[in-house]
N, C-alpha and C. Protein backbone atom coordinates (compact mmCIF):
# COMPACT_ATOMS: atom_id res chain seq x y z
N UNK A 1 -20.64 69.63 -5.58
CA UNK A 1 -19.69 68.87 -4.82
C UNK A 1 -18.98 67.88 -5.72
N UNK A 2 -17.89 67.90 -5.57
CA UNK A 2 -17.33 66.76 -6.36
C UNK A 2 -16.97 65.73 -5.77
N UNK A 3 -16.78 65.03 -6.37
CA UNK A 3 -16.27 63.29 -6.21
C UNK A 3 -15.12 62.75 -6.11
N UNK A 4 -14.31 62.54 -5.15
CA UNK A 4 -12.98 62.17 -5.42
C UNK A 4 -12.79 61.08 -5.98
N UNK A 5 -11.86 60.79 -7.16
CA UNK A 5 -12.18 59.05 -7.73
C UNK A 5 -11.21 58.40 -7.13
N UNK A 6 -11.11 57.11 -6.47
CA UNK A 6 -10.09 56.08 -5.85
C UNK A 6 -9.20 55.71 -7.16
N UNK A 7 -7.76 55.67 -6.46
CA UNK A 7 -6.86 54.96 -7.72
C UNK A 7 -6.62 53.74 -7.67
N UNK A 8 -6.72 53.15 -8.84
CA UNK A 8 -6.66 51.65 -8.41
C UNK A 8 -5.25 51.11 -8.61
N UNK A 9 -5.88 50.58 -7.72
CA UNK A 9 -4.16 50.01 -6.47
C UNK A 9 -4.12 48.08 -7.35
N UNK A 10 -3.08 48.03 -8.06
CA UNK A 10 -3.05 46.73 -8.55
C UNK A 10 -3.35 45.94 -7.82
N UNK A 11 -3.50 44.76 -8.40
CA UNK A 11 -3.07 43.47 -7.35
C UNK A 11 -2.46 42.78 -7.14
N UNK A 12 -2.75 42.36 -5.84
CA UNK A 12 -1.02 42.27 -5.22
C UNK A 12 -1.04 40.10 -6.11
N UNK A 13 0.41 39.56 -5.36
CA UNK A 13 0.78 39.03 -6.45
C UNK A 13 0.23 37.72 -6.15
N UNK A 14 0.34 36.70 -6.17
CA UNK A 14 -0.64 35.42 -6.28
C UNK A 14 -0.97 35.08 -4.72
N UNK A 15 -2.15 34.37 -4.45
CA UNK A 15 -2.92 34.19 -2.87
C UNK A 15 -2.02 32.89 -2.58
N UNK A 16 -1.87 31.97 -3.66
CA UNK A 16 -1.51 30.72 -3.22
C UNK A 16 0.26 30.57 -3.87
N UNK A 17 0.97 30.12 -2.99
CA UNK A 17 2.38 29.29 -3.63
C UNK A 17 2.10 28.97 -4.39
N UNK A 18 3.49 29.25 -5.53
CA UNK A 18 2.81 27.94 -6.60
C UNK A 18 2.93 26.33 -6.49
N UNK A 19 4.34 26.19 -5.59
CA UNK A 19 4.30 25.20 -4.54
C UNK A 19 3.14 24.30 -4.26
N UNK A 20 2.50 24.92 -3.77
CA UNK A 20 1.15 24.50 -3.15
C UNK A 20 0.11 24.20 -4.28
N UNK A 21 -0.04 25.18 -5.18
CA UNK A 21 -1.20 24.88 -6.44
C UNK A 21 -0.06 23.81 -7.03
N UNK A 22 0.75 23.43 -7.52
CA UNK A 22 0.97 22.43 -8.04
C UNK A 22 0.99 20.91 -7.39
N UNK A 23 0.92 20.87 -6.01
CA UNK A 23 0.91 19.95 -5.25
C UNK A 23 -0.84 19.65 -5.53
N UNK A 24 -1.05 20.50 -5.36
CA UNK A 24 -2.86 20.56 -5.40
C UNK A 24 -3.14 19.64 -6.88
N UNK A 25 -2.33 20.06 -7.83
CA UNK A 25 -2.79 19.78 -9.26
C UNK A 25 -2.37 18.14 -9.12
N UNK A 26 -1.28 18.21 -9.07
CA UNK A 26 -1.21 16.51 -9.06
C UNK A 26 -2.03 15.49 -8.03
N UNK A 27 -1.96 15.67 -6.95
CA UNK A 27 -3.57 15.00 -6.29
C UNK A 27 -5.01 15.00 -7.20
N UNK A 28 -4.88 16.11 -7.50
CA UNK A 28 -6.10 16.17 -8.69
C UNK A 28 -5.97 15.03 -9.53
N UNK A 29 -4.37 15.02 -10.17
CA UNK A 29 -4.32 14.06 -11.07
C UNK A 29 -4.58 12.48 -10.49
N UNK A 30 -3.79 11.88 -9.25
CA UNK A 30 -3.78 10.62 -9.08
C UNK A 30 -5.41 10.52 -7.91
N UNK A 31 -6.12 11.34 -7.61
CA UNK A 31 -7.78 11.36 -7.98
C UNK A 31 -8.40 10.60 -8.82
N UNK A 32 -8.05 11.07 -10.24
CA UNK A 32 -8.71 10.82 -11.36
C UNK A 32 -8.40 9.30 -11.66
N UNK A 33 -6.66 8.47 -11.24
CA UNK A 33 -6.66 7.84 -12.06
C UNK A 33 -6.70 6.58 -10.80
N UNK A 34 -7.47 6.74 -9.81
CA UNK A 34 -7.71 5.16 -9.26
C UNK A 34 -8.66 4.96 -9.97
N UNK A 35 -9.14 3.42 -9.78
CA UNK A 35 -9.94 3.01 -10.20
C UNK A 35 -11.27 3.18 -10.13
N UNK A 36 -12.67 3.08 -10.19
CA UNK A 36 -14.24 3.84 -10.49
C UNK A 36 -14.43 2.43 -9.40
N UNK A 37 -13.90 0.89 -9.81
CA UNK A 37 -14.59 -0.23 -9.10
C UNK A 37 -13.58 -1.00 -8.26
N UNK A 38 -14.06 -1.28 -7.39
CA UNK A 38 -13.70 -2.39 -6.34
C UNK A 38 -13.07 -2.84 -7.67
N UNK A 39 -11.35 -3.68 -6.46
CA UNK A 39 -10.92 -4.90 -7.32
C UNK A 39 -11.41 -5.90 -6.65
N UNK A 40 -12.55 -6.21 -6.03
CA UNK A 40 -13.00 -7.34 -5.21
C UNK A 40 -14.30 -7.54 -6.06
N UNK A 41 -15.34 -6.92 -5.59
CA UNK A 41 -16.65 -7.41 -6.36
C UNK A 41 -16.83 -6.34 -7.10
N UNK A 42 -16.48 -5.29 -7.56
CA UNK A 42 -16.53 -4.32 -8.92
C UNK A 42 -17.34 -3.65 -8.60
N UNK A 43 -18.08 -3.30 -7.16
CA UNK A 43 -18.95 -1.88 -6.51
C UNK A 43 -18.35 -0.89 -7.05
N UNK A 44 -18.61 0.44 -6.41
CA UNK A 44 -17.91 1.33 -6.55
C UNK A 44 -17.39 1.62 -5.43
N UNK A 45 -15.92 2.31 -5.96
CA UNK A 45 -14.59 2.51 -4.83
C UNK A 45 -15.46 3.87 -3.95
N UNK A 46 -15.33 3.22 -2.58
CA UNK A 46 -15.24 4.33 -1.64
C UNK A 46 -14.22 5.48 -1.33
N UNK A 47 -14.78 6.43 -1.31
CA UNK A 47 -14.28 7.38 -1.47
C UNK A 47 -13.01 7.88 -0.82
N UNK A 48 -12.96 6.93 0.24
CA UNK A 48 -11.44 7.29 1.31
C UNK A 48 -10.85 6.00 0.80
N UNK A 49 -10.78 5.17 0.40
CA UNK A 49 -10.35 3.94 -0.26
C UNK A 49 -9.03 4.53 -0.66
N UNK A 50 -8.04 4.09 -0.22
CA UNK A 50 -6.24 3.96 -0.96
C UNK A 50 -6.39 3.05 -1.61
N UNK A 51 -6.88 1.63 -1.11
CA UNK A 51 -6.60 0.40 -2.12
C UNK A 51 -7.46 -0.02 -2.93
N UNK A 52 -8.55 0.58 -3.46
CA UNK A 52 -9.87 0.41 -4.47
C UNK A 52 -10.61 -0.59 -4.41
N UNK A 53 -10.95 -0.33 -3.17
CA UNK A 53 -12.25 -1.07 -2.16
C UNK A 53 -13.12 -0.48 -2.62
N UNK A 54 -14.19 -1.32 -2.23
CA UNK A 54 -15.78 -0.64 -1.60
C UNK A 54 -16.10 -0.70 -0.33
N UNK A 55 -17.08 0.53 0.39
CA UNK A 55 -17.14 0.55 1.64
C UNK A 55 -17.01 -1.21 2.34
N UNK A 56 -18.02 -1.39 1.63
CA UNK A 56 -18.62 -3.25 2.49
C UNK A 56 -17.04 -3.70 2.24
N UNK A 57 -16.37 -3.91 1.01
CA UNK A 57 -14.80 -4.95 1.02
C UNK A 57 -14.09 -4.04 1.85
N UNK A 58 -13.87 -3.25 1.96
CA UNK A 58 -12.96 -2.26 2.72
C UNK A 58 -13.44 -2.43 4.53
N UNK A 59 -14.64 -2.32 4.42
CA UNK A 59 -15.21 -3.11 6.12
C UNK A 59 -14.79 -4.04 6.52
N UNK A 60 -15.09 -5.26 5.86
CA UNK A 60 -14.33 -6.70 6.01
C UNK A 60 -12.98 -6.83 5.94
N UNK A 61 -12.04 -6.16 5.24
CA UNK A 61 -10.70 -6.02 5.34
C UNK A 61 -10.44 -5.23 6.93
N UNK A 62 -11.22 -4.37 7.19
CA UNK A 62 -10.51 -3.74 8.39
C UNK A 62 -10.75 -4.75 9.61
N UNK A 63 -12.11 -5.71 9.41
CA UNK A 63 -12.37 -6.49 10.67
C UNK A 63 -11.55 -7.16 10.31
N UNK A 64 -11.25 -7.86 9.34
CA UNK A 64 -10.10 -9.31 9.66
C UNK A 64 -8.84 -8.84 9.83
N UNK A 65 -8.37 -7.84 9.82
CA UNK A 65 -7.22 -7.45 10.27
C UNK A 65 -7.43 -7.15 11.83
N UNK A 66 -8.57 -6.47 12.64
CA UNK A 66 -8.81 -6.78 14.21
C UNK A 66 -9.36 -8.26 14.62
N UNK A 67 -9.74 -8.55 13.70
CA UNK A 67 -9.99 -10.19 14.36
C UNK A 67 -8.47 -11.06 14.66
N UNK A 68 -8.03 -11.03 13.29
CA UNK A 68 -6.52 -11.53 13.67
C UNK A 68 -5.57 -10.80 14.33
N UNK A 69 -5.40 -9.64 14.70
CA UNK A 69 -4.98 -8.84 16.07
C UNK A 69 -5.11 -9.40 16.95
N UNK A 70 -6.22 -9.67 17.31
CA UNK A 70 -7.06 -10.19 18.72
C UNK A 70 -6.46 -11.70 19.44
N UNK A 71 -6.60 -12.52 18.57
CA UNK A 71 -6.31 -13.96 18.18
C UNK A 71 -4.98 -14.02 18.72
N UNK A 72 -4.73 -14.69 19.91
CA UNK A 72 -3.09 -15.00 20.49
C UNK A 72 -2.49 -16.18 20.03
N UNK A 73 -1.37 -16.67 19.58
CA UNK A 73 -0.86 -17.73 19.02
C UNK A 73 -1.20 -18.85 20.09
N UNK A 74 -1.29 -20.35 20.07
CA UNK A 74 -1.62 -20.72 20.92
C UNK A 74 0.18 -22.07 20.86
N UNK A 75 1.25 -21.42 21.53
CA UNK A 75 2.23 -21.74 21.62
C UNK A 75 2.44 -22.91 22.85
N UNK A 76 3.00 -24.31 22.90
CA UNK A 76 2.81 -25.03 23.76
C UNK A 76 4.27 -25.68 24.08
């Protein structure tokens, strides 16, 4: 009995935009270049951090921004 052999069928042409992988690459880049420490007490930056907090400075920044939310002017 013989064997039929499959022909190989190239491949097809890239999975991702390059659009997209280059968008990808530069996030990669501005990743790399925040900072490692808090600019407050020099912890290390939490990981969802935009402004190069640490969890605890980044906590206290979000309460005093709802504390002073809260707080109504006291106008007379």
């Amino acid at each position: 009995m013989g064997y039929a052999k499959r022909k190989n069928i190239p491949p097809p042409g890239p999975v991702i935009s390059s659009e997209i992988l280059e968008q990808a690459k530069r996030s990669l880049k501005t990743d790399q270049l925040r900072p490692s420490k808090c600019t407050v007490c020099g912890a290390e930056v939490a990981p969802n951090s935009t402004e190069g907090l640490c969890w605890v400075c980044r906590r206290l920044k979000i309460s005093a921004w709802h504390e002073s939310e809260q707080q109504t002017p006291a106008q007379d």
